[in-house]
PDB file of N, CA and C in Angstrom:
ATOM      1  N   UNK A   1       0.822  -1.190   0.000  1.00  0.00           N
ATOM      2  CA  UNK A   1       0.000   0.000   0.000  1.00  0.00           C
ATOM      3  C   UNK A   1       0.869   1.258   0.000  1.00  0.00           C
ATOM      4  N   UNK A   2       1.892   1.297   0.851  1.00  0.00           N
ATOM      5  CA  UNK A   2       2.570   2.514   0.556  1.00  0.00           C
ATOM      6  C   UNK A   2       3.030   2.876  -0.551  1.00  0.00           C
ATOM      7  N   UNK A   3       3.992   1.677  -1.614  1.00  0.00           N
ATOM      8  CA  UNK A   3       3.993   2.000  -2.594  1.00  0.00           C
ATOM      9  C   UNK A   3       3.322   2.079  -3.531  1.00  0.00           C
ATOM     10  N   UNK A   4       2.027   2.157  -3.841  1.00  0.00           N
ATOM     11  CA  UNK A   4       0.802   3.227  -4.240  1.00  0.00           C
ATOM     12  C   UNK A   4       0.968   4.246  -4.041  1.00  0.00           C
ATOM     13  N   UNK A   5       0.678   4.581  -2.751  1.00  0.00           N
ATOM     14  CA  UNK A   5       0.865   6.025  -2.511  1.00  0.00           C
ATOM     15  C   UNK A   5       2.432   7.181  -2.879  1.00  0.00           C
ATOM     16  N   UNK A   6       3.399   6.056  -3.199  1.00  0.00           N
ATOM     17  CA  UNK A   6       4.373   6.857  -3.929  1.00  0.00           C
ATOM     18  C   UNK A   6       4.061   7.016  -5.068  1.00  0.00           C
ATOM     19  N   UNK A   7       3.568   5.763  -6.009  1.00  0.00           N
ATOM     20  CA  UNK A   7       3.376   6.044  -7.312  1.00  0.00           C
ATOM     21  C   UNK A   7       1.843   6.718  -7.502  1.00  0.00           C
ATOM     22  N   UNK A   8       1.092   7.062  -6.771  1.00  0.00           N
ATOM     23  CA  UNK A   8       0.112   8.381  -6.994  1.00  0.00           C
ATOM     24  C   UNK A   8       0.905   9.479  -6.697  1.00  0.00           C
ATOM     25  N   UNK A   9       1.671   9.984  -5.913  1.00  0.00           N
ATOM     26  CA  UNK A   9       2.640  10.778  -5.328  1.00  0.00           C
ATOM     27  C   UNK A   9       3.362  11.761  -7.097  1.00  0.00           C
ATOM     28  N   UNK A  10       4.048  10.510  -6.968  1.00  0.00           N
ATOM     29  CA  UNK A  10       5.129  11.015  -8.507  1.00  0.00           C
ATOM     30  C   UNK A  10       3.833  11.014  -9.560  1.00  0.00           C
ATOM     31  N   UNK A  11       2.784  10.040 -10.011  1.00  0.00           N
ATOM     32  CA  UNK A  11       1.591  11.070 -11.287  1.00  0.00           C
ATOM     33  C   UNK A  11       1.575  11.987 -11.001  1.00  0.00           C
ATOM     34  N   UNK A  12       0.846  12.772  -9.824  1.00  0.00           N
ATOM     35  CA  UNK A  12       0.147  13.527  -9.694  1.00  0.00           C
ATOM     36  C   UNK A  12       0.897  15.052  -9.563  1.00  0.00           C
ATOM     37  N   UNK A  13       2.516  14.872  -9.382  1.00  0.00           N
ATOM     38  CA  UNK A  13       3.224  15.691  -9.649  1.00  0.00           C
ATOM     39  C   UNK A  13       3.798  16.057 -11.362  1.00  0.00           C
ATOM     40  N   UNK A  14       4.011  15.059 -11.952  1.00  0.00           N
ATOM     41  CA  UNK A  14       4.248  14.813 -13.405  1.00  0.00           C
ATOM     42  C   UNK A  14       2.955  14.840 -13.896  1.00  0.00           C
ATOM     43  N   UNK A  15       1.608  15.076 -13.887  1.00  0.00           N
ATOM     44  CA  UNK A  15       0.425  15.106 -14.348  1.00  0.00           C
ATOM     45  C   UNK A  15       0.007  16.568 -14.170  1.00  0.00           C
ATOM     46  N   UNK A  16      -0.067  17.230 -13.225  1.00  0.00           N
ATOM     47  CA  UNK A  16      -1.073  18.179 -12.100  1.00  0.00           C
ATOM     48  C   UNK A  16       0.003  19.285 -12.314  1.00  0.00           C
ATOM     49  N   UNK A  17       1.357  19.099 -12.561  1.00  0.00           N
ATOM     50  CA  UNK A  17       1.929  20.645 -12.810  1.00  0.00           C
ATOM     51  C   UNK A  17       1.773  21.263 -14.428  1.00  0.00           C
ATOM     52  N   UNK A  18       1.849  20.049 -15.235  1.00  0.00           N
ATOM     53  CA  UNK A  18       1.377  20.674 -16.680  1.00  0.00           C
ATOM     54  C   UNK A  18      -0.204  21.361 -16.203  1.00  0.00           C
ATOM     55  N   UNK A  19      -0.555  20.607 -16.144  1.00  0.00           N
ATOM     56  CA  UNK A  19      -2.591  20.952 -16.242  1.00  0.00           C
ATOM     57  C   UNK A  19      -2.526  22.620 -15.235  1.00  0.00           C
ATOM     58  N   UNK A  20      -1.973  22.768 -14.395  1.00  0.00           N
ATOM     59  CA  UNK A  20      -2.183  24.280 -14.169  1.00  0.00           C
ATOM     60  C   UNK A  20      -1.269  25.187 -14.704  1.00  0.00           C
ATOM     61  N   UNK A  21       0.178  24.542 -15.421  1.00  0.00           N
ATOM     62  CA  UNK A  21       0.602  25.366 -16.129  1.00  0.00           C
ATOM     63  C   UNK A  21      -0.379  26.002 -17.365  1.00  0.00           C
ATOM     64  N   UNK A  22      -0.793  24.826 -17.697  1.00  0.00           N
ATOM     65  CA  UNK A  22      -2.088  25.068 -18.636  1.00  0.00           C
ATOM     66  C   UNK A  22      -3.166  26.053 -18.402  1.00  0.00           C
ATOM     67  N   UNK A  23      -3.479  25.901 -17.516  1.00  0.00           N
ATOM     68  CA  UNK A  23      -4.664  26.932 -17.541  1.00  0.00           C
ATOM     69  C   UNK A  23      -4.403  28.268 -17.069  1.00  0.00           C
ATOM     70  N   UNK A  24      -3.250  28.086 -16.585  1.00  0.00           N
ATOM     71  CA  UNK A  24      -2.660  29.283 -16.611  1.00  0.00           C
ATOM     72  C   UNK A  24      -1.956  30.060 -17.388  1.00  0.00           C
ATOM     73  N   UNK A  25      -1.636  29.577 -18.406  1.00  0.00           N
ATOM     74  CA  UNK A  25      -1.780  30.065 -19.654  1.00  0.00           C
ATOM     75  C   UNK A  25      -3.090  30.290 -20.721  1.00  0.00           C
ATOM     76  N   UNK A  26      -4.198  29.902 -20.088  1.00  0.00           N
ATOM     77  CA  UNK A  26      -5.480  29.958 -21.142  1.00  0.00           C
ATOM     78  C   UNK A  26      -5.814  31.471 -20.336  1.00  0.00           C
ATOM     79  N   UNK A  27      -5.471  31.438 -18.834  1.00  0.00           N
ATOM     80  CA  UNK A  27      -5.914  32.618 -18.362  1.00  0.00           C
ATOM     81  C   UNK A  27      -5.109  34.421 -18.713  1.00  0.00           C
ATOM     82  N   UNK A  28      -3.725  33.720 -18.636  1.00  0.00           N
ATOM     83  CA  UNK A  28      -3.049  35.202 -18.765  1.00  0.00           C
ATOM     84  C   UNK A  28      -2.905  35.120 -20.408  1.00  0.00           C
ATOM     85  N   UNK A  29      -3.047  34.247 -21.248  1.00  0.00           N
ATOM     86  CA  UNK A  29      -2.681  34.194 -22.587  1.00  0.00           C
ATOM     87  C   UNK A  29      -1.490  34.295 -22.732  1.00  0.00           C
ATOM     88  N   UNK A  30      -1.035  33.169 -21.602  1.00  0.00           N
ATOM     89  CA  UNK A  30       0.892  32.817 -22.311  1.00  0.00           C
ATOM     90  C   UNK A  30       1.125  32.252 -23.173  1.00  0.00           C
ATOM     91  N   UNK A  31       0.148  30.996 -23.722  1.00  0.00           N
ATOM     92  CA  UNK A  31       0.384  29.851 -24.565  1.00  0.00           C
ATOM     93  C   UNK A  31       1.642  29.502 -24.872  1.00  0.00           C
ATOM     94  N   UNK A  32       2.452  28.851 -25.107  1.00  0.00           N
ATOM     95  CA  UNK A  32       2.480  27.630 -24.119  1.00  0.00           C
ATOM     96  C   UNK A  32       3.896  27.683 -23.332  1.00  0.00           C
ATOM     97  N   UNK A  33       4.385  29.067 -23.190  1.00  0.00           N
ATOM     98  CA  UNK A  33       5.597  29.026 -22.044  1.00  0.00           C
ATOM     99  C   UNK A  33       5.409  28.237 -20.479  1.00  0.00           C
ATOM    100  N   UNK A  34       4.081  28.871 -19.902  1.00  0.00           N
ATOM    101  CA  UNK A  34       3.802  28.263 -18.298  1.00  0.00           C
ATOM    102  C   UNK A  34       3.807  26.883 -18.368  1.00  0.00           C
ATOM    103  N   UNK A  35       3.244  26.126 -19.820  1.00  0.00           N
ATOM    104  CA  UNK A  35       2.702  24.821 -19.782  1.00  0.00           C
ATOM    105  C   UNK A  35       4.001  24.384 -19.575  1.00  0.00           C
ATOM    106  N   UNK A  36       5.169  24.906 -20.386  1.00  0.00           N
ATOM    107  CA  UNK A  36       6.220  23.854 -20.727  1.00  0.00           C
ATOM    108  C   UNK A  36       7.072  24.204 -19.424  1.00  0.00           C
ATOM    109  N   UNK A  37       7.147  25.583 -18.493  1.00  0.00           N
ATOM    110  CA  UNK A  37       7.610  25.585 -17.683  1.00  0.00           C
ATOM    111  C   UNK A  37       7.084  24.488 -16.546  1.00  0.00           C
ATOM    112  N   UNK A  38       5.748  24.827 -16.124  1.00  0.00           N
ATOM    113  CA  UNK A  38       5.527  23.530 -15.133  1.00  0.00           C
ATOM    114  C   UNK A  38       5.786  21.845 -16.017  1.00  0.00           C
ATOM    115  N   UNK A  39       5.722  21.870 -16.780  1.00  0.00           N
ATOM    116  CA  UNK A  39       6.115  20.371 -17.434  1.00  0.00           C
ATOM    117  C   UNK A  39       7.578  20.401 -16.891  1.00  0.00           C
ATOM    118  N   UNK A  40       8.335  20.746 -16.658  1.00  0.00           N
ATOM    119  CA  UNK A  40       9.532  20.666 -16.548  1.00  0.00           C
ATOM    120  C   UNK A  40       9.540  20.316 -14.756  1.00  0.00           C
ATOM    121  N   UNK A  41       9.190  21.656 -14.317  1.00  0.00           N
ATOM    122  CA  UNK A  41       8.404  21.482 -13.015  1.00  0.00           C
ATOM    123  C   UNK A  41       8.503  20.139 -12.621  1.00  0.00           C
ATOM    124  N   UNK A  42       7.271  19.426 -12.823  1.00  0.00           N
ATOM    125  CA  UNK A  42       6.338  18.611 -12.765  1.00  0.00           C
ATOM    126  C   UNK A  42       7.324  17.710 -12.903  1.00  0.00           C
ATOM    127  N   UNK A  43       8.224  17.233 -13.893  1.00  0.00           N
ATOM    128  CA  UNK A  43       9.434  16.110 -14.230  1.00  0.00           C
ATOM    129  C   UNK A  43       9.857  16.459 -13.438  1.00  0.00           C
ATOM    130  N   UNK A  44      10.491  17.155 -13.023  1.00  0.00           N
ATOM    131  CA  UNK A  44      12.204  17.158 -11.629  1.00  0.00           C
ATOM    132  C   UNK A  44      11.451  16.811 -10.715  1.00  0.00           C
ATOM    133  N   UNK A  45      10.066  17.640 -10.513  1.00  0.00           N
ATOM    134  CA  UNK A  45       9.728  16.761  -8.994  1.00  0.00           C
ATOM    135  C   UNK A  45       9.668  15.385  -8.831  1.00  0.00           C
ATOM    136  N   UNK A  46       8.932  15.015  -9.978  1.00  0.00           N
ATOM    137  CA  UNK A  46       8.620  13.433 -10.079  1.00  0.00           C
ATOM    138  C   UNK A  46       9.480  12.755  -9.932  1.00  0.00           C
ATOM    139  N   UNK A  47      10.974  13.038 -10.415  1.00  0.00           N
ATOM    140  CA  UNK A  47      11.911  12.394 -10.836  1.00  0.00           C
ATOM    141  C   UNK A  47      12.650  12.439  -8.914  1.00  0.00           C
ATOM    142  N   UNK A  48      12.775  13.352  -8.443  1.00  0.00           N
ATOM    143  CA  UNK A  48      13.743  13.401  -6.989  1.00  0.00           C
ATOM    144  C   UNK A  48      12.411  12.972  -6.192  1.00  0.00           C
ATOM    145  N   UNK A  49      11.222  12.971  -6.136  1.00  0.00           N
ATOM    146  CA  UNK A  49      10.423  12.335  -5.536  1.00  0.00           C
ATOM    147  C   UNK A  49      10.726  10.740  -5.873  1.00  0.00           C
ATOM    148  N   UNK A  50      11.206  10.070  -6.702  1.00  0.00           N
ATOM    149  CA  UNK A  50      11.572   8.684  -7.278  1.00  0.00           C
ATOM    150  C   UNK A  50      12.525   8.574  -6.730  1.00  0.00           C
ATOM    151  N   UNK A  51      13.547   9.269  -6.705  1.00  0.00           N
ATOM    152  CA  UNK A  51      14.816   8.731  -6.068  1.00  0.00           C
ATOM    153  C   UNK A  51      15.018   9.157  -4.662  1.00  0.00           C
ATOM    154  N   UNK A  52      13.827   9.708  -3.708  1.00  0.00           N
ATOM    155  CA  UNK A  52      14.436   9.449  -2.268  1.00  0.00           C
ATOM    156  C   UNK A  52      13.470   8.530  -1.914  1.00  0.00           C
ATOM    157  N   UNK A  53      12.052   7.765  -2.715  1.00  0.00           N
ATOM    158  CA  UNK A  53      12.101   6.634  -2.238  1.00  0.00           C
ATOM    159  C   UNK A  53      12.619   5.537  -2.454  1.00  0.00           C
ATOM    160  N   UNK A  54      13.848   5.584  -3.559  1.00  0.00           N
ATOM    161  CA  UNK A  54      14.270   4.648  -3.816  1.00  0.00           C
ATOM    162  C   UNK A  54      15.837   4.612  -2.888  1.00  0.00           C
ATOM    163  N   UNK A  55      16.391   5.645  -2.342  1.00  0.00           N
ATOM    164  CA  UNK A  55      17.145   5.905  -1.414  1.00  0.00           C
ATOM    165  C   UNK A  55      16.217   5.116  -0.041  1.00  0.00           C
ATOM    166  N   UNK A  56      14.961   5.567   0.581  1.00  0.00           N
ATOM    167  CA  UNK A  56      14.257   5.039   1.469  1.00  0.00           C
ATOM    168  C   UNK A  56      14.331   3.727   1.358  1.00  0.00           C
ATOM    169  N   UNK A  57      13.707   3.169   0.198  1.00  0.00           N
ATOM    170  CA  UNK A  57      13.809   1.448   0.258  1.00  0.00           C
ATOM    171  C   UNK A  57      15.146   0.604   0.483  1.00  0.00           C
ATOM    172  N   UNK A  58      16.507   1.487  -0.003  1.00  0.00           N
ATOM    173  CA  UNK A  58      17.252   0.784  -0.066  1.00  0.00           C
ATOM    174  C   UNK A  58      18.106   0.799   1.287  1.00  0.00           C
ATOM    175  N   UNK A  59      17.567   2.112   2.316  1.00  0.00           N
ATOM    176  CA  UNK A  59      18.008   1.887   3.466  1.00  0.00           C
ATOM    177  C   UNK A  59      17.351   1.132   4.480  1.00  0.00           C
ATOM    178  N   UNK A  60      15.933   1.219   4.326  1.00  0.00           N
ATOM    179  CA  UNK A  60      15.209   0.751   4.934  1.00  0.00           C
ATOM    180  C   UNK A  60      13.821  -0.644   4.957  1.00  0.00           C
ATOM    181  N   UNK A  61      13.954  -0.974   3.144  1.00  0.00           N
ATOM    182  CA  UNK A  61      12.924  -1.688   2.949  1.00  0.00           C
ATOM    183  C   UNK A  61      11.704  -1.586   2.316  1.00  0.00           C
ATOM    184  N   UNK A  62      11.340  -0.099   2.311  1.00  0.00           N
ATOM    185  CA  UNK A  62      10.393  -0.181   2.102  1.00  0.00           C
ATOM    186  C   UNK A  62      10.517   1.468   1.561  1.00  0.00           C
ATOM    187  N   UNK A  63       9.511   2.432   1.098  1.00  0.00           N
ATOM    188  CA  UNK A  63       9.042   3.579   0.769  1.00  0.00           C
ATOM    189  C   UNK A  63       9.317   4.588   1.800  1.00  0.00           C
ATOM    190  N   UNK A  64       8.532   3.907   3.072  1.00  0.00           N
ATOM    191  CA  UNK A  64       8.724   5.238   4.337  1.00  0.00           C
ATOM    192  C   UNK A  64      10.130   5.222   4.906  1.00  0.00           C
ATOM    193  N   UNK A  65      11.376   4.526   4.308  1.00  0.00           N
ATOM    194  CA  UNK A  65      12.383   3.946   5.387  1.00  0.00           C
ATOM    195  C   UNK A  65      12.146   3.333   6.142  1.00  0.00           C
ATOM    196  N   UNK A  66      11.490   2.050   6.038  1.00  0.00           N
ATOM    197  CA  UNK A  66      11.226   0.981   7.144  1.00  0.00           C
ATOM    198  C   UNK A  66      10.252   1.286   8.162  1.00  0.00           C
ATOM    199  N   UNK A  67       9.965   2.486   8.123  1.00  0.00           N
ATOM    200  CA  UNK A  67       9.323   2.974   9.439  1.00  0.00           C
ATOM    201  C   UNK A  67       7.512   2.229   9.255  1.00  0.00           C
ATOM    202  N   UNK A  68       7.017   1.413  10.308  1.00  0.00           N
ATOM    203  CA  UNK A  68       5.437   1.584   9.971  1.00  0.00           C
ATOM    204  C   UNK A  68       4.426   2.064  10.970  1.00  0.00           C
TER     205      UNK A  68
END
């Protein structure tokens, strides 16, 4: 179960920063600088959100660092 909740964790960061870059560009009429800025966003988080639970598992076992 926890690791679910990492991998909803990393979508919803790689998903959810385009989509308001997006509309935040439909609102100020950037088209498509904000989008591609939070896309970028959205990847680095996803990506260092991936690797400190994969730092966590490998110290500890599991996602939270062993902790339950």
């Amino acid at each position: 179960m926890q690791w679910a909740s990492v991998g909803t964790t990393i979508a919803m960061e790689m998903a959810g920063a385009p989509l308001i870059g997006y509309l935040l560009d439909r609102w100020l009429g950037w088209f498509p600088w904000l989008t591609f800025l939070f896309m970028a966003v959205g990847f680095w988080l996803g990506v260092m959100q991936l690797i400190d639970a994969s730092k966590k598992a490998s110290a500890g076992g599991g996602p939270r660092g062993g902790m339950r």
